[in-house]
PDB file of N, CA and C in Angstrom:
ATOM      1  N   UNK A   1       5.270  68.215 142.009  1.00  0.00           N
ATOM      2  CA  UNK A   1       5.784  68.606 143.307  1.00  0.00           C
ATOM      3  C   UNK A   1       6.104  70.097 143.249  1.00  0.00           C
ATOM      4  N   UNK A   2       5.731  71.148 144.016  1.00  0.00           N
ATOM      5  CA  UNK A   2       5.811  72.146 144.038  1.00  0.00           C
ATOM      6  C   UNK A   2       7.200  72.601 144.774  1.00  0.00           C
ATOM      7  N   UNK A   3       7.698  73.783 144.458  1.00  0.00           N
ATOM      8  CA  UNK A   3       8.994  74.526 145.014  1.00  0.00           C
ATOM      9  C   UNK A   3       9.161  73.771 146.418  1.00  0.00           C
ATOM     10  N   UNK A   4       7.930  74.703 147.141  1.00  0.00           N
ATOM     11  CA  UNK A   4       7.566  74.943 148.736  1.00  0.00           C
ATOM     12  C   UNK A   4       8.344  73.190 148.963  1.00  0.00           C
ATOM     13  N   UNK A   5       7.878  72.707 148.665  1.00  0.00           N
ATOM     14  CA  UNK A   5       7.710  70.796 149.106  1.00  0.00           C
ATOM     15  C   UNK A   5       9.416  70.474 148.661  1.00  0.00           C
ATOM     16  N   UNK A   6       9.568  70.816 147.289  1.00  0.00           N
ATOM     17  CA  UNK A   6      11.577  70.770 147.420  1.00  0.00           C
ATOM     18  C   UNK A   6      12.080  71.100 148.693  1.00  0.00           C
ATOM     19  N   UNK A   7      11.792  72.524 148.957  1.00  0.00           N
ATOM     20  CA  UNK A   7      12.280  73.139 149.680  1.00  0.00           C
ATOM     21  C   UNK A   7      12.466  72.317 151.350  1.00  0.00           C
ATOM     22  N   UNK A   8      10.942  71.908 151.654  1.00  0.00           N
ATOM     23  CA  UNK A   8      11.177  70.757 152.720  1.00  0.00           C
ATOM     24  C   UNK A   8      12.195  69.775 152.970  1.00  0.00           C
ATOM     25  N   UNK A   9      12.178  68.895 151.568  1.00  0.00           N
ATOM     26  CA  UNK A   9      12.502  67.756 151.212  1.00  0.00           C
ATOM     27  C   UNK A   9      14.041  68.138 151.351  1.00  0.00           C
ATOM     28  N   UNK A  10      14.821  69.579 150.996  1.00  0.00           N
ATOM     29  CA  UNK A  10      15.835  69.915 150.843  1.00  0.00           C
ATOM     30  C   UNK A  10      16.447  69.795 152.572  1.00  0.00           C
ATOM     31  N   UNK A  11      15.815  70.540 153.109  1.00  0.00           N
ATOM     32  CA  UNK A  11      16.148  71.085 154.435  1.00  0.00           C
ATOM     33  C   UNK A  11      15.843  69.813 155.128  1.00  0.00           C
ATOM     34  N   UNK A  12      15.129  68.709 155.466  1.00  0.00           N
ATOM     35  CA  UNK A  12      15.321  67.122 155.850  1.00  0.00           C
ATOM     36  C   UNK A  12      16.792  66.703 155.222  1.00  0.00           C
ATOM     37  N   UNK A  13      17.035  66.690 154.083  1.00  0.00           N
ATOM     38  CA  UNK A  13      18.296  65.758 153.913  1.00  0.00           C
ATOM     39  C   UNK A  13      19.247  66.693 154.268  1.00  0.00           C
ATOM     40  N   UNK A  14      19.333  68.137 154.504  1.00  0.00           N
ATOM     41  CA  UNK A  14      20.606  69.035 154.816  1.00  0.00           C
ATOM     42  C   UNK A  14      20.634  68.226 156.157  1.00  0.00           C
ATOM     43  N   UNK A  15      19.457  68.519 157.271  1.00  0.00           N
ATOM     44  CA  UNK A  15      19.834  68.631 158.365  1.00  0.00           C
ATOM     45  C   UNK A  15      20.217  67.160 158.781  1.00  0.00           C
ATOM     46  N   UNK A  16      19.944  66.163 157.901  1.00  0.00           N
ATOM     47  CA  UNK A  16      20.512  64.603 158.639  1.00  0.00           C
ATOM     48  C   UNK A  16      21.649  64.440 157.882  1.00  0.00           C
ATOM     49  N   UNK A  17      22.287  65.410 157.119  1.00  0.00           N
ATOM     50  CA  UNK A  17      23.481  65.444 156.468  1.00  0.00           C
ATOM     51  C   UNK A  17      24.340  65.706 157.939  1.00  0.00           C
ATOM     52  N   UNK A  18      23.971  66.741 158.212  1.00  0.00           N
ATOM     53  CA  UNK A  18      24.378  67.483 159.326  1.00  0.00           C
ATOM     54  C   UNK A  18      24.493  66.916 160.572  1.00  0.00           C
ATOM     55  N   UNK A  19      23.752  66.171 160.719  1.00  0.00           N
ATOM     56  CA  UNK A  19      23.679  65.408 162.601  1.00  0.00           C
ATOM     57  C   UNK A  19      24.831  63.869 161.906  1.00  0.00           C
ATOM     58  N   UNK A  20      24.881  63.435 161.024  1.00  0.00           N
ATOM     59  CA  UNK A  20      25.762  62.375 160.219  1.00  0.00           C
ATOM     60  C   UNK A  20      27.069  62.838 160.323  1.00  0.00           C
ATOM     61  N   UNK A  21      27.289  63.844 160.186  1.00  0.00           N
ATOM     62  CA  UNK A  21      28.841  64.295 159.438  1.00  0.00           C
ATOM     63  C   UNK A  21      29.188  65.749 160.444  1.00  0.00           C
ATOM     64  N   UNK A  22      28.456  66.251 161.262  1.00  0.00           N
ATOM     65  CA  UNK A  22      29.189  67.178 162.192  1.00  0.00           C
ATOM     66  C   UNK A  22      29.233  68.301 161.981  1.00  0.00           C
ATOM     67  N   UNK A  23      30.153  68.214 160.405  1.00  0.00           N
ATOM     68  CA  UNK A  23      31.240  69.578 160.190  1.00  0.00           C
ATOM     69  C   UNK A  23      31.686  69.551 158.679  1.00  0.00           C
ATOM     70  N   UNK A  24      31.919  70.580 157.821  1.00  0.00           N
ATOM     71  CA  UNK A  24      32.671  70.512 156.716  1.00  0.00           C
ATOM     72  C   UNK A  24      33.893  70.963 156.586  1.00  0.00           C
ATOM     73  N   UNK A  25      34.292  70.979 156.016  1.00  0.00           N
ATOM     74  CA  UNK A  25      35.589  72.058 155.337  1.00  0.00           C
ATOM     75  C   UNK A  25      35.755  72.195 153.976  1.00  0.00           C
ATOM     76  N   UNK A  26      36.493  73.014 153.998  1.00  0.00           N
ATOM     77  CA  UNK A  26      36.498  73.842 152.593  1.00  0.00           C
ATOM     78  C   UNK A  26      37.838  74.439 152.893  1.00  0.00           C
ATOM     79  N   UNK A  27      38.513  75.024 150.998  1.00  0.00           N
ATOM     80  CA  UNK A  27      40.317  75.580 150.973  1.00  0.00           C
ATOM     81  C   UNK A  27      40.226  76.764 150.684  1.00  0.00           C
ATOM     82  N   UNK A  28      40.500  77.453 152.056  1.00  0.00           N
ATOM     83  CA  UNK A  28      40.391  79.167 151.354  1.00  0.00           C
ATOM     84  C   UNK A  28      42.020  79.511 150.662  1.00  0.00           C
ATOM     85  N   UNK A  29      42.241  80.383 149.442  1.00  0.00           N
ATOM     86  CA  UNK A  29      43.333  80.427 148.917  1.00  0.00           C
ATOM     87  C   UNK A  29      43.684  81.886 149.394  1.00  0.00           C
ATOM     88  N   UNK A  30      44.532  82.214 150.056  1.00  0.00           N
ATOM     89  CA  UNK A  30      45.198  83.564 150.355  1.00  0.00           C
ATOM     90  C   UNK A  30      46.591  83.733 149.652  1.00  0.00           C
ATOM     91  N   UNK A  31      46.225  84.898 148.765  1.00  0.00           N
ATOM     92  CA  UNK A  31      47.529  85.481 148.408  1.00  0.00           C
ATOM     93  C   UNK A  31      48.355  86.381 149.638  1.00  0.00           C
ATOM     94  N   UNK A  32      49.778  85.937 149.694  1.00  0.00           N
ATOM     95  CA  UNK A  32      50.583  86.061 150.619  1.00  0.00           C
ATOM     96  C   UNK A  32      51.510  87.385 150.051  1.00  0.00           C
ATOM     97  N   UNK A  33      51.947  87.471 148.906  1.00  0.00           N
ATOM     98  CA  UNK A  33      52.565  88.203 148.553  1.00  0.00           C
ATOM     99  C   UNK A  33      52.829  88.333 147.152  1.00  0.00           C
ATOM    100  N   UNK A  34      53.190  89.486 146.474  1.00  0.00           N
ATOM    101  CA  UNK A  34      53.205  89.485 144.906  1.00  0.00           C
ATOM    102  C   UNK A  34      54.057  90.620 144.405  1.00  0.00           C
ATOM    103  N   UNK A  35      55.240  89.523 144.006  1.00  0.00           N
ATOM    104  CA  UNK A  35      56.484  90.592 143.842  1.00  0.00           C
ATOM    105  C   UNK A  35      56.660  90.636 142.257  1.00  0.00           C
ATOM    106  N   UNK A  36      56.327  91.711 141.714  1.00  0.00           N
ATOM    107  CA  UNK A  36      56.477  91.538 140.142  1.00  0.00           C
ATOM    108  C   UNK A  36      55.532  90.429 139.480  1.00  0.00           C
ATOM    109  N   UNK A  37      56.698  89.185 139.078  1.00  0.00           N
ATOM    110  CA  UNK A  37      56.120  87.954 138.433  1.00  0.00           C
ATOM    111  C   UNK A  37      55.801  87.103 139.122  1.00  0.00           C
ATOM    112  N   UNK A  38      56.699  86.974 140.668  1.00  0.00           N
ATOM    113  CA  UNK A  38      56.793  85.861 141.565  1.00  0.00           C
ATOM    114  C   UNK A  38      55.344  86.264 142.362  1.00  0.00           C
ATOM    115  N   UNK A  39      54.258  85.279 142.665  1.00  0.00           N
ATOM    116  CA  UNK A  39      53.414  85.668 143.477  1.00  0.00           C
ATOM    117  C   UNK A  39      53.262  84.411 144.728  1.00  0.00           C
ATOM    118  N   UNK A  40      53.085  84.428 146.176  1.00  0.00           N
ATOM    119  CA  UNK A  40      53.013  83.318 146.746  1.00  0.00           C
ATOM    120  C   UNK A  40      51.613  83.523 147.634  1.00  0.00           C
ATOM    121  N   UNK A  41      51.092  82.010 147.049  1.00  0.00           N
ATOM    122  CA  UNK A  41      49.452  82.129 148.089  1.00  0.00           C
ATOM    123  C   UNK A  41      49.748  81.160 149.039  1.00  0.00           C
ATOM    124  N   UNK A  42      48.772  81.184 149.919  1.00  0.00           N
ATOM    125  CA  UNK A  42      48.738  80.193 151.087  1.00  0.00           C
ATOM    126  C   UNK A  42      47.547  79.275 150.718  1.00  0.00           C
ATOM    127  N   UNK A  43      46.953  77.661 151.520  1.00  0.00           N
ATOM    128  CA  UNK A  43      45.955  76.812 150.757  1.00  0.00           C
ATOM    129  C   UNK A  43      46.030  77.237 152.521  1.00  0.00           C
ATOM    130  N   UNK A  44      44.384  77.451 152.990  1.00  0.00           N
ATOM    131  CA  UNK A  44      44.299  77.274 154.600  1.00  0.00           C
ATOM    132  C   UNK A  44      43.101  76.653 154.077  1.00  0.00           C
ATOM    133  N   UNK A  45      42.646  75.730 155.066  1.00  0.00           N
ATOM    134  CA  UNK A  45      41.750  74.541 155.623  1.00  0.00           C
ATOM    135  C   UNK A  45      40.655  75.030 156.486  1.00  0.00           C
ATOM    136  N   UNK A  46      39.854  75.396 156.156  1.00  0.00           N
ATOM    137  CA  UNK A  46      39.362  75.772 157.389  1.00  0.00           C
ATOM    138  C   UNK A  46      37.783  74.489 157.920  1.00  0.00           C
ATOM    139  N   UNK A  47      37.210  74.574 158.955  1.00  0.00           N
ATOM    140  CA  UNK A  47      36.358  73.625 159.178  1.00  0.00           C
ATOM    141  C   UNK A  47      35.431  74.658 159.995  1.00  0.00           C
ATOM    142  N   UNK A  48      34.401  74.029 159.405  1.00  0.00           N
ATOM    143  CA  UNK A  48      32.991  75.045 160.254  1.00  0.00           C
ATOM    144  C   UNK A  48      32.128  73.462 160.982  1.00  0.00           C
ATOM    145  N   UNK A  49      31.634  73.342 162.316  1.00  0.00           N
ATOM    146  CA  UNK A  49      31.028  72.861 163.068  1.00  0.00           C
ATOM    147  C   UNK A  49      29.730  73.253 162.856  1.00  0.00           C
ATOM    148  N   UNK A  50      28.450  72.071 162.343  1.00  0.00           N
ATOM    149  CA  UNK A  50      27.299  72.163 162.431  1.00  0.00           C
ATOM    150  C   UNK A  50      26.781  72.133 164.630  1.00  0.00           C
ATOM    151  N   UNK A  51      26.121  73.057 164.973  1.00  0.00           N
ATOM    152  CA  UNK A  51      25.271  72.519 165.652  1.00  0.00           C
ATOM    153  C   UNK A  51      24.482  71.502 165.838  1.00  0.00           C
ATOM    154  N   UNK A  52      24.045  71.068 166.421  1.00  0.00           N
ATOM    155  CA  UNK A  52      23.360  69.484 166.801  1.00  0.00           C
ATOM    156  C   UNK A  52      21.420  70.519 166.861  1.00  0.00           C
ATOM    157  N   UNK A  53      21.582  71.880 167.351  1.00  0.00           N
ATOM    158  CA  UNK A  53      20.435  72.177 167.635  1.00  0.00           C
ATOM    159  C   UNK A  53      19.478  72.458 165.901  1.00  0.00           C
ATOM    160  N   UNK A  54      20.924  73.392 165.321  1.00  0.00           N
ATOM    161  CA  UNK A  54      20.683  73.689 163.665  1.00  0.00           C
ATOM    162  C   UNK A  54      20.122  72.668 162.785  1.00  0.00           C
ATOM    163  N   UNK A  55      20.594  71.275 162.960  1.00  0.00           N
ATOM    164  CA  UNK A  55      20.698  70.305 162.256  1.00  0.00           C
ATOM    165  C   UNK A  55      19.142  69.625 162.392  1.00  0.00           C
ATOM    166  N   UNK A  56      18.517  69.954 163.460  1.00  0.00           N
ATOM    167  CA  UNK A  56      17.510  68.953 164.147  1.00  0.00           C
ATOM    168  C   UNK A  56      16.516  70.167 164.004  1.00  0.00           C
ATOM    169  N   UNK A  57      16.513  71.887 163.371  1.00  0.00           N
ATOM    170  CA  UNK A  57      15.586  72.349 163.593  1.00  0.00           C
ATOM    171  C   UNK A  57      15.520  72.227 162.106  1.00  0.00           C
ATOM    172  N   UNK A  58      16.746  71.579 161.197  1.00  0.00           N
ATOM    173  CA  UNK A  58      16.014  71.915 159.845  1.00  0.00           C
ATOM    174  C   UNK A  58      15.231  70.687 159.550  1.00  0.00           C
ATOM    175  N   UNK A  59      15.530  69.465 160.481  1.00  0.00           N
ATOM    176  CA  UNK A  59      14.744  68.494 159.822  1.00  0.00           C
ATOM    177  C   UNK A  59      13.080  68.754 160.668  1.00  0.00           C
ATOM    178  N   UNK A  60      12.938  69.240 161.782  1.00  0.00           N
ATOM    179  CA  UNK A  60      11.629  69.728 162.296  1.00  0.00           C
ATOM    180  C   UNK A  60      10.838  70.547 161.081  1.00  0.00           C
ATOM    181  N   UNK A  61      11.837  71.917 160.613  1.00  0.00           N
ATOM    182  CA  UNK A  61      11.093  72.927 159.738  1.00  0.00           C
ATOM    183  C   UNK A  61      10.451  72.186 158.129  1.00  0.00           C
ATOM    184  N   UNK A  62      11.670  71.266 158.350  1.00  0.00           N
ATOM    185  CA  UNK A  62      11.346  70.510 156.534  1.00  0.00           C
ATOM    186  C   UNK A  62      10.602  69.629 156.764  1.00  0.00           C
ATOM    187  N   UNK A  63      10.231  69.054 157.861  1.00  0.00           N
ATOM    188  CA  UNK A  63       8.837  67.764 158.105  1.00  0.00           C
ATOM    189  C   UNK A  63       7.747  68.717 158.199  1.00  0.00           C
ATOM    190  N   UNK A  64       7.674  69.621 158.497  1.00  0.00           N
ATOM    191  CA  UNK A  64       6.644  71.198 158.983  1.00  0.00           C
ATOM    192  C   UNK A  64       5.983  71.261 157.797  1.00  0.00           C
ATOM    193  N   UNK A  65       7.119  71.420 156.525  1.00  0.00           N
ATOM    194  CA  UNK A  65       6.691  71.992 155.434  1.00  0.00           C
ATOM    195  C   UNK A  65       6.515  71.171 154.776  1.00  0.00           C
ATOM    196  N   UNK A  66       6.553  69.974 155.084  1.00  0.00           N
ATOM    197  CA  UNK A  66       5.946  68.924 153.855  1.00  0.00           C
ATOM    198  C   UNK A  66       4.205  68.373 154.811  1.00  0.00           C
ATOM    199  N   UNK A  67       4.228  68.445 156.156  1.00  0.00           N
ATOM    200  CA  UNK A  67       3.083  68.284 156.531  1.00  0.00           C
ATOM    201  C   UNK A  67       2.065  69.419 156.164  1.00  0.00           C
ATOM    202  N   UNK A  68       2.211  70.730 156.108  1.00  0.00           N
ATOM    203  CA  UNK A  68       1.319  71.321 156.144  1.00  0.00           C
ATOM    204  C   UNK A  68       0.729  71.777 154.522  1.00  0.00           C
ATOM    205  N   UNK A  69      -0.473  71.776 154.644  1.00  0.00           N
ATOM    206  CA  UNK A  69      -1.208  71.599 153.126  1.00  0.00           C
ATOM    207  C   UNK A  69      -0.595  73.279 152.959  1.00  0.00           C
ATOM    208  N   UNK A  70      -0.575  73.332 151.304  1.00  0.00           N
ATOM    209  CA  UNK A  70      -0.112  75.122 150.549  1.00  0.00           C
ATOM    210  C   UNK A  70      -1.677  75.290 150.596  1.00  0.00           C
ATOM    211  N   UNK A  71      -2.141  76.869 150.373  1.00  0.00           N
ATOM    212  CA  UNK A  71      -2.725  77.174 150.622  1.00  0.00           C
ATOM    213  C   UNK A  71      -3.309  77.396 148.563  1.00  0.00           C
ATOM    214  N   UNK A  72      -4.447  77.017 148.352  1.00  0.00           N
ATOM    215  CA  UNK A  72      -4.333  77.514 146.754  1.00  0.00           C
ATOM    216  C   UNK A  72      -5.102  78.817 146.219  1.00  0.00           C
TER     217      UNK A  72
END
């Protein structure tokens, strides 16, 4: 199986990851302040929203690229 064809195969399961589940999140750590020894961070949450359009063009581009023959 060549790169190119991962690469398809990759971008199909991202994008029905994506139309499945919406949205992720992830913990950004911010340092708040740092006095000498004492230092205080913050844990923020943040959430990023997949598009519905994003999600559905990667599974179009990754069916694209597994239909179309590589060139040798």
């Amino acid at each position: 199986m060549t790169g190119i064809k991962m690469v398809g195969i990759g971008l199909i399961v991202a994008g029905i990851l994506a139309l499945v589940y919406g949205s992720f999140s992830y913990t950004k750590e911010t340092h708040a302040a740092k006095i000498g020894a004492l230092e205080l961070s913050v844990m923020d949450k943040e959430t990023v929203n997949v598009p519905v359009w994003a999600a559905v063009a990667a599974i179009v581009v990754g069916g694209f690229v597994l239909l179309v023959p590589a060139k040798s």
